[in-house]
Protein backbone atom coordinates (compact mmCIF):
# COMPACT_ATOMS: atom_id res chain seq x y z
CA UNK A 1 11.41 -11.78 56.02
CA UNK A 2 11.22 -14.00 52.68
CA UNK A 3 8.20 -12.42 51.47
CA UNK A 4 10.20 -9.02 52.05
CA UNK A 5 13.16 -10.23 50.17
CA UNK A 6 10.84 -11.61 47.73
CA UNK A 7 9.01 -8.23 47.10
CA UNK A 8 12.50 -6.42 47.01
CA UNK A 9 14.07 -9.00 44.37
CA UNK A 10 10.71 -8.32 42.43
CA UNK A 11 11.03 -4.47 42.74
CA UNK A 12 15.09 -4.68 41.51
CA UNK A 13 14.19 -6.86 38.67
CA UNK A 14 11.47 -4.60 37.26
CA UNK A 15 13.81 -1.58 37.59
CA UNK A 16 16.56 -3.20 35.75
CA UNK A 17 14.24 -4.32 33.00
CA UNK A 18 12.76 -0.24 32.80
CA UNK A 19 16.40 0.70 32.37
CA UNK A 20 17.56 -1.56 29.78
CA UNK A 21 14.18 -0.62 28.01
CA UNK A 22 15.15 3.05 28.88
CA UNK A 23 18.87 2.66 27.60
CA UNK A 24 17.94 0.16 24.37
CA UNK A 25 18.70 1.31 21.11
CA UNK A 26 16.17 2.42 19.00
CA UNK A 27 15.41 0.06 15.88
CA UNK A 28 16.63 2.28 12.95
CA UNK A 29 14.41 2.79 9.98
CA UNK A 30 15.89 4.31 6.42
CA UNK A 31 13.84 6.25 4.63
CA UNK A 32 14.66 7.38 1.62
CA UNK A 33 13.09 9.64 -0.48
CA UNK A 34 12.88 10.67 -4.39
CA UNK A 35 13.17 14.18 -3.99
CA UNK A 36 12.35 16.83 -1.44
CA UNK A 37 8.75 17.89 -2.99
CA UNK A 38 6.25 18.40 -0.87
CA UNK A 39 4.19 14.99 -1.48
CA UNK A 40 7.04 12.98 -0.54
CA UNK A 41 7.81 14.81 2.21
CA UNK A 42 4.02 14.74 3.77
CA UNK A 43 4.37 11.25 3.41
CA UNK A 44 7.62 11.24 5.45
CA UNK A 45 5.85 13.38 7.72
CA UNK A 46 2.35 10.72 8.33
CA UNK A 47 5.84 8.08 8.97
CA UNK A 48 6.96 10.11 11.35
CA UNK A 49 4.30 11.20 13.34
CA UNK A 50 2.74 7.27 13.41
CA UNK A 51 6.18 5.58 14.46
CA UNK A 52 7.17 7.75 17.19
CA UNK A 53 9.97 8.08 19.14
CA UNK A 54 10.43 3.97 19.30
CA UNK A 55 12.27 4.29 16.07
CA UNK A 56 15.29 6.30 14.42
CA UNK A 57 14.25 7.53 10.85
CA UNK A 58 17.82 8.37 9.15
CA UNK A 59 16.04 10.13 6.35
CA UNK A 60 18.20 10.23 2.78
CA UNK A 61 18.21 10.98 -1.21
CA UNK A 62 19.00 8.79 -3.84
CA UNK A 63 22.43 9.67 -3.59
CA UNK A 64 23.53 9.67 -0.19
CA UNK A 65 21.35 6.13 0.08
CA UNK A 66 23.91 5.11 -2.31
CA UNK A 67 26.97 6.73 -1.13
CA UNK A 68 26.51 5.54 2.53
CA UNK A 69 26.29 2.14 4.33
CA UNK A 70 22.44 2.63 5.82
CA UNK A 71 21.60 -0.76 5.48
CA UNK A 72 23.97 -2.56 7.95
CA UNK A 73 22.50 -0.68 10.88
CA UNK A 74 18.78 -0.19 9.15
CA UNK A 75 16.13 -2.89 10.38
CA UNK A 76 14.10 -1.46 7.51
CA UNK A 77 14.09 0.44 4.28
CA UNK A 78 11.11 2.59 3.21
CA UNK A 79 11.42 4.17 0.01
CA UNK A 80 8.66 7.07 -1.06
CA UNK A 81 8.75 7.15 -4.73
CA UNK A 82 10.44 5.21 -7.78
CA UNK A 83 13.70 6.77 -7.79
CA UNK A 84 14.02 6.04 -4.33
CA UNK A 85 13.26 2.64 -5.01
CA UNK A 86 15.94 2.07 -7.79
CA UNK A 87 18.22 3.43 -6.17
CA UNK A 88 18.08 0.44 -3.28
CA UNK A 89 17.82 -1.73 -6.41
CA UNK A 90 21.34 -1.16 -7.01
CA UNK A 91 22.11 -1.55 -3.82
CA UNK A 92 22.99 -5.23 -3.03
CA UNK A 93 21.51 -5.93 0.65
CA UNK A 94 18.89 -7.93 2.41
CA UNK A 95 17.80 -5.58 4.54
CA UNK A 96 13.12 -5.66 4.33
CA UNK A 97 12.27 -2.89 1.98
CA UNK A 98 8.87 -1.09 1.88
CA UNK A 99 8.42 0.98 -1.55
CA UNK A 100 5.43 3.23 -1.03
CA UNK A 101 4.14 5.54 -3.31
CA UNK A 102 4.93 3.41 -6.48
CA UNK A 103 3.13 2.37 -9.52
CA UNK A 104 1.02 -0.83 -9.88
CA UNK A 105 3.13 -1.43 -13.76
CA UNK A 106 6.68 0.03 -12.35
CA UNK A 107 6.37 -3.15 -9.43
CA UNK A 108 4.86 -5.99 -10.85
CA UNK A 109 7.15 -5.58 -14.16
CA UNK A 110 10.41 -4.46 -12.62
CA UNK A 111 10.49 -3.05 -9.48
CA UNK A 112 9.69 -6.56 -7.24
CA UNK A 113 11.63 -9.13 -9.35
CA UNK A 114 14.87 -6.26 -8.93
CA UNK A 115 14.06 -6.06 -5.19
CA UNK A 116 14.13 -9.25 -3.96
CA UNK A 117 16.95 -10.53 -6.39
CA UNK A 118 19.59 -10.82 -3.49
CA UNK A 119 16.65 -12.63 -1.50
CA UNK A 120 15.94 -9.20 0.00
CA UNK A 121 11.89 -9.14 1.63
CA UNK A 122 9.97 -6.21 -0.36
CA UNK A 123 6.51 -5.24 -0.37
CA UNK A 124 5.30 -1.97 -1.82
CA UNK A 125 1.99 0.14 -1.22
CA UNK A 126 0.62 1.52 -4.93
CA UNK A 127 -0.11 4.50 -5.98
CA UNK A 128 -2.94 3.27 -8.17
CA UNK A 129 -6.20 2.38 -7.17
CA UNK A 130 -7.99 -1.00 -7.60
CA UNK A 131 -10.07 -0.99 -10.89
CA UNK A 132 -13.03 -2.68 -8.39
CA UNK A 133 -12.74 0.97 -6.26
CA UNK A 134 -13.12 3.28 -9.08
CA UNK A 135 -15.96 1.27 -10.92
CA UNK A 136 -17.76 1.43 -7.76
CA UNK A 137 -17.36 5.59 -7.68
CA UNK A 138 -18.65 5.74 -11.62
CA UNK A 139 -21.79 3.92 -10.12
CA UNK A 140 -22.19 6.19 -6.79
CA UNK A 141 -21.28 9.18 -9.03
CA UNK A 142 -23.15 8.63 -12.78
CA UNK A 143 -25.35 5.51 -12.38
CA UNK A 144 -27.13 5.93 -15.34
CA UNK A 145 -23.60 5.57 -16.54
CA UNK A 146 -22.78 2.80 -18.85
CA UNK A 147 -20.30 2.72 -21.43
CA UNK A 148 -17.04 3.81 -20.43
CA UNK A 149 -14.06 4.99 -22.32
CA UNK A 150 -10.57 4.39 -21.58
CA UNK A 151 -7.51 5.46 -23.44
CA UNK A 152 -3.71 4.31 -22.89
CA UNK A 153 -0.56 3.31 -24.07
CA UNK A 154 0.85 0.23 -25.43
CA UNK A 155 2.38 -0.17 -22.43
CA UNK A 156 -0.42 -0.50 -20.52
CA UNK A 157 -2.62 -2.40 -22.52
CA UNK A 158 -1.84 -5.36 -19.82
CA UNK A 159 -4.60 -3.95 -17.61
CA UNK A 160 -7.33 -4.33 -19.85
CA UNK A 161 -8.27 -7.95 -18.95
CA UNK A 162 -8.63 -7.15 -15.28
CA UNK A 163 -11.13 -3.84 -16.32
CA UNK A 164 -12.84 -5.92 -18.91
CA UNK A 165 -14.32 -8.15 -16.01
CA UNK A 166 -14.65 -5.78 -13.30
CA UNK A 167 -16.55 -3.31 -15.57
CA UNK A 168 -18.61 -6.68 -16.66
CA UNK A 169 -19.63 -7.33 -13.14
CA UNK A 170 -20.96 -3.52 -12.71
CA UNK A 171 -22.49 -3.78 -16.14
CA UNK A 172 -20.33 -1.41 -17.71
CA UNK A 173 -18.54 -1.96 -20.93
CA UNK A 174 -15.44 -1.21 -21.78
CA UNK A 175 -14.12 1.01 -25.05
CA UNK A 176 -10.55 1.16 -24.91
CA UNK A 177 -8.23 3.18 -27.70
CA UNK A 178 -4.53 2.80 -27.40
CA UNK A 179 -2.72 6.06 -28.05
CA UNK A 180 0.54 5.83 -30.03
CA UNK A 181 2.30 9.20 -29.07
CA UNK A 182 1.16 12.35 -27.64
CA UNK A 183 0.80 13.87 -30.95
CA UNK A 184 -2.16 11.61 -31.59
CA UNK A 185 -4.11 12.39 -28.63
CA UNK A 186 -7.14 13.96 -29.93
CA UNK A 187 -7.28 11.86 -32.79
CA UNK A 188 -7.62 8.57 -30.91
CA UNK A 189 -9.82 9.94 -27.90
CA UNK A 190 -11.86 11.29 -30.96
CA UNK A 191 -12.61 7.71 -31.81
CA UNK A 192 -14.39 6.47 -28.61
CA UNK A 193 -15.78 9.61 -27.29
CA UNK A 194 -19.07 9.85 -29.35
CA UNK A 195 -19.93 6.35 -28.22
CA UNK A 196 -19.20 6.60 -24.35
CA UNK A 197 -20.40 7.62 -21.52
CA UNK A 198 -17.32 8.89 -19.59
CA UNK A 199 -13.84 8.67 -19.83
CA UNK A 200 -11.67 6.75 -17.06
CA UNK A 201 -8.59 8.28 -16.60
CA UNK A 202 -5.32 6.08 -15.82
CA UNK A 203 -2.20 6.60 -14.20
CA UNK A 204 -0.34 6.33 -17.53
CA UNK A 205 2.29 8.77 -18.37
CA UNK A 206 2.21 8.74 -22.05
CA UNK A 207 -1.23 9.29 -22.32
CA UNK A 208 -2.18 11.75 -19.51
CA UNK A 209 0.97 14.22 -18.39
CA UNK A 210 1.23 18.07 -17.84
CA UNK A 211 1.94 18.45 -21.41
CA UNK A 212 -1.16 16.26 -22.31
CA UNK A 213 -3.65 16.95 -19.82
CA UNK A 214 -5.42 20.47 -21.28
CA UNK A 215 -5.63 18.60 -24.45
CA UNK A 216 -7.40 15.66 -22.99
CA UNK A 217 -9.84 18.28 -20.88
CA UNK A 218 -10.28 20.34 -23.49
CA UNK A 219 -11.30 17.30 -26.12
CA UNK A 220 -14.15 15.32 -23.94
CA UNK A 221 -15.24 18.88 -22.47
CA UNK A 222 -16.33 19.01 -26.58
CA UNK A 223 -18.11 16.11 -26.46
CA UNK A 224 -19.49 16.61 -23.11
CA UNK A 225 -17.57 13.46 -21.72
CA UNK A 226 -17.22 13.74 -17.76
CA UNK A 227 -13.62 12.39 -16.72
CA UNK A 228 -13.29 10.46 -13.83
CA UNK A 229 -10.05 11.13 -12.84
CA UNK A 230 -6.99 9.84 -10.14
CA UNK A 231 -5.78 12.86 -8.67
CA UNK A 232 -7.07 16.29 -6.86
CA UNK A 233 -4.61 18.22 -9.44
CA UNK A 234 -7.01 16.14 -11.99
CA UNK A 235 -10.14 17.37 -10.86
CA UNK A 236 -9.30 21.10 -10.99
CA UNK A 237 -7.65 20.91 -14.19
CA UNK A 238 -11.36 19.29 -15.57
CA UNK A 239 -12.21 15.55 -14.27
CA UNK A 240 -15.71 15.53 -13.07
CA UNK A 241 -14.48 13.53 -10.29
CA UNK A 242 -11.14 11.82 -8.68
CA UNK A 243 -10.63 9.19 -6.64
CA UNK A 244 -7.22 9.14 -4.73
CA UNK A 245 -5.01 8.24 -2.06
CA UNK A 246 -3.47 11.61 -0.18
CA UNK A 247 0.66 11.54 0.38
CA UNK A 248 -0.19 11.28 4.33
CA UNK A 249 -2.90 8.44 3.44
CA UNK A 250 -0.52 6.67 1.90
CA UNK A 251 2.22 7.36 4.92
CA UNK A 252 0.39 6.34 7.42
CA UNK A 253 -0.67 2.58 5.98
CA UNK A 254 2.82 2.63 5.13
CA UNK A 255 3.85 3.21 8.88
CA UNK A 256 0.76 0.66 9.58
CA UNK A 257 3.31 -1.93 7.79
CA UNK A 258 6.54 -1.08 9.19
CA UNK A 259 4.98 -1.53 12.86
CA UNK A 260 3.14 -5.00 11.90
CA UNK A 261 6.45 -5.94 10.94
CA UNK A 262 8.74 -4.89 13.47
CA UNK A 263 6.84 -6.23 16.00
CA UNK A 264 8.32 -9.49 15.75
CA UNK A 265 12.39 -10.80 15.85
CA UNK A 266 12.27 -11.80 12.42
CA UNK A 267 10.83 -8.90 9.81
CA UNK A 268 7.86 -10.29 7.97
CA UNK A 269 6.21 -8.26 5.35
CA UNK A 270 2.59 -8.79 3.75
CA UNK A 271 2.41 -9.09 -0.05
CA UNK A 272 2.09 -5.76 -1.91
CA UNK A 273 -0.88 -3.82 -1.51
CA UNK A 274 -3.21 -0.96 -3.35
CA UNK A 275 -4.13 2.24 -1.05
CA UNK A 276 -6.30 1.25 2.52
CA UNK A 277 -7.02 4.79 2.86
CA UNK A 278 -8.55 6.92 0.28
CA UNK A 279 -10.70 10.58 -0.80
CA UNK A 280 -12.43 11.94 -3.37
CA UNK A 281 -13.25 15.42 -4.49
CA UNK A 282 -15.49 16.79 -7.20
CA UNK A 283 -15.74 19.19 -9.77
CA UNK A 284 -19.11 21.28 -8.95
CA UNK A 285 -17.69 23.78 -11.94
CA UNK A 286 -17.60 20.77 -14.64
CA UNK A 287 -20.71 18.94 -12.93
CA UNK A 288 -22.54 22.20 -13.54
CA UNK A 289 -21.25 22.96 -17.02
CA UNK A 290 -22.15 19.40 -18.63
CA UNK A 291 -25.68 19.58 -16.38
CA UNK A 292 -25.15 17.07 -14.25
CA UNK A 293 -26.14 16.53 -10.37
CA UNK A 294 -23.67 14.69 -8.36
CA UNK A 295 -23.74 14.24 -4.88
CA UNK A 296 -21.38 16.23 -2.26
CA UNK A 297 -17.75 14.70 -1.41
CA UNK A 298 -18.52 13.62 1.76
CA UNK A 299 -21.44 11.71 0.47
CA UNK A 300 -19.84 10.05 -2.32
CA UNK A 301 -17.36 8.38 0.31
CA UNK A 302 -19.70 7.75 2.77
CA UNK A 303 -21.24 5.54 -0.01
CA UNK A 304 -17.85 4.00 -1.41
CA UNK A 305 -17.14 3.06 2.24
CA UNK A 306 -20.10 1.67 3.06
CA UNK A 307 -20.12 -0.19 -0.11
CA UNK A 308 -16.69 -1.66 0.33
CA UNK A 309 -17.62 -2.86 3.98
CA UNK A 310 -20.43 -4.79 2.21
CA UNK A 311 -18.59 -5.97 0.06
């Protein structure tokens, strides 16, 4: 009769603990995104599909982020994009924030110190890549390769320590020219070009833009200069090659995060972090035209992967 009881105490207990776990709340997530183009909203989508039903996504812009009180019931903020970041900057909470989809510059300048001035947890996933990743693809992709060009803004001249000694340790050297405005473009990629052997392009936005980019093609396509670019728009508008992290790529370590750090009582995020996931796609038009032989896509990151896991 005990053991009965026993089994039937046993029984009620586990069906009271499937309907709380039935009826419980689902942990609400805001994301909030800068606009509704179709890059932020893939990465909402590779979110989506990776947290499930477990969570409730209360999707906003800007705006409504600011005109509504998210954060109170939110156990987590993602933002997809800068504006979406700054505008939880002015938002005074403490509430763990995720900014995805963010540059390396905008974070370690402004963004981080701005997020976590009310004591708020942030961690962000870049949209750069590391310098160490795209050396390695200028070796895969033009060993022979081995002076390389870079060109950027004052603003950016901060990074060229950290390529100086990565490009060192691949024994590449580094000629950089710093571009004072747009309207000096070809004149100061006209000064490296004839002593490099490619041009590294980086995400900087007052060297390399929509209104920039034909220029830059069209200047080391005259010097037969292959660009190594950061972007697939890059690569059909002229790099040789790109290395870069796809919108759901960069959603889904981004969801990879949020569930590492839900899965505790107290929200813990890891420190911020370049792209885990990442493609690359080639040129065969340009690779062609300047006589070169590169190996196939799928090759190239069959070799970058295998060389990172040595590594």
């Amino acid at each position: 009769m005990r053991t009965l009881k026993g089994h039937l105490a046993k029984a009620l207990l586990t069906l009271c603990v499937a309907l709380i776990a039935v009826h419980a709340p689902a942990a609400t997530i805001a994301v909030v995104l800068s606009d509704d183009s179709a890059p932020y909203q893939e990465v909402l989508s590779a979110i989506q599909s990776r947290l499930g039903s477990e969570y409730n996504l209360v999707r906003q812009s800007p705006d409504q982020f600011a005109s509504t009180d998210t954060t109170s019931a939110a156990r987590l903020i993602i933002t997809v994009g800068v504006k979406a970041a700054e505008a939880v900057v002015e938002k005074s909470s403490r509430t763990p924030v995720i900014a995805a989809l963010v540059p390396r510059d905008w974070y370690l300048h402004s963004g981080q110190s701005r997020l976590t001035a009310d004591q708020r947890p942030a961690t962000a996933v870049f949209l750069d890549q590391p310098f160490s990743r795209q050396l390695r693809l200028v070796r895969e992709a033009l060993p022979e390769a081995s002076k390389l060009g870079v060109a950027l803004s004052n603003a950016q001249t901060w990074q060229l320590r950290e390529l100086q000694s990565q490009a060192k340790s691949l024994r590449l050297s580094v000629n950089e020219v710093i571009v004072g405005s747009e309207k000096r473009l070809v004149e100061s990629l006209e000064k490296i070009l004839p002593g490099v052997d490619l041009l590294l392009a980086l995400p900087d936005a007052e060297v390399l833009n929509s209104g920039t980019a034909q220029t830059l093609f069209l200047t080391t396509y005259r010097y037969r200069v292959p660009v190594i670019g950061y972007s697939r728009s890059l690569t059909r508008a002229g790099a040789l090659v790109s290395l870069f992290s796809s919108p759901d790529q960069i959603g889904r370590q981004t969801a990879e995060i949020a569930l590492t750090a839900l899965s505790n009582g107290v929200v813990k995020l890891p420190s911020a972090q370049f792209p885990r996931y990442y493609s690359i796609s080639v040129n065969e038009h340009v690779a062609r035209s300047l006589g070169l032989a590169l190996p196939g896509e799928t090759t190239l990151l069959k070799r970058m992967l295998e060389g990172a896991e040595r590594d």
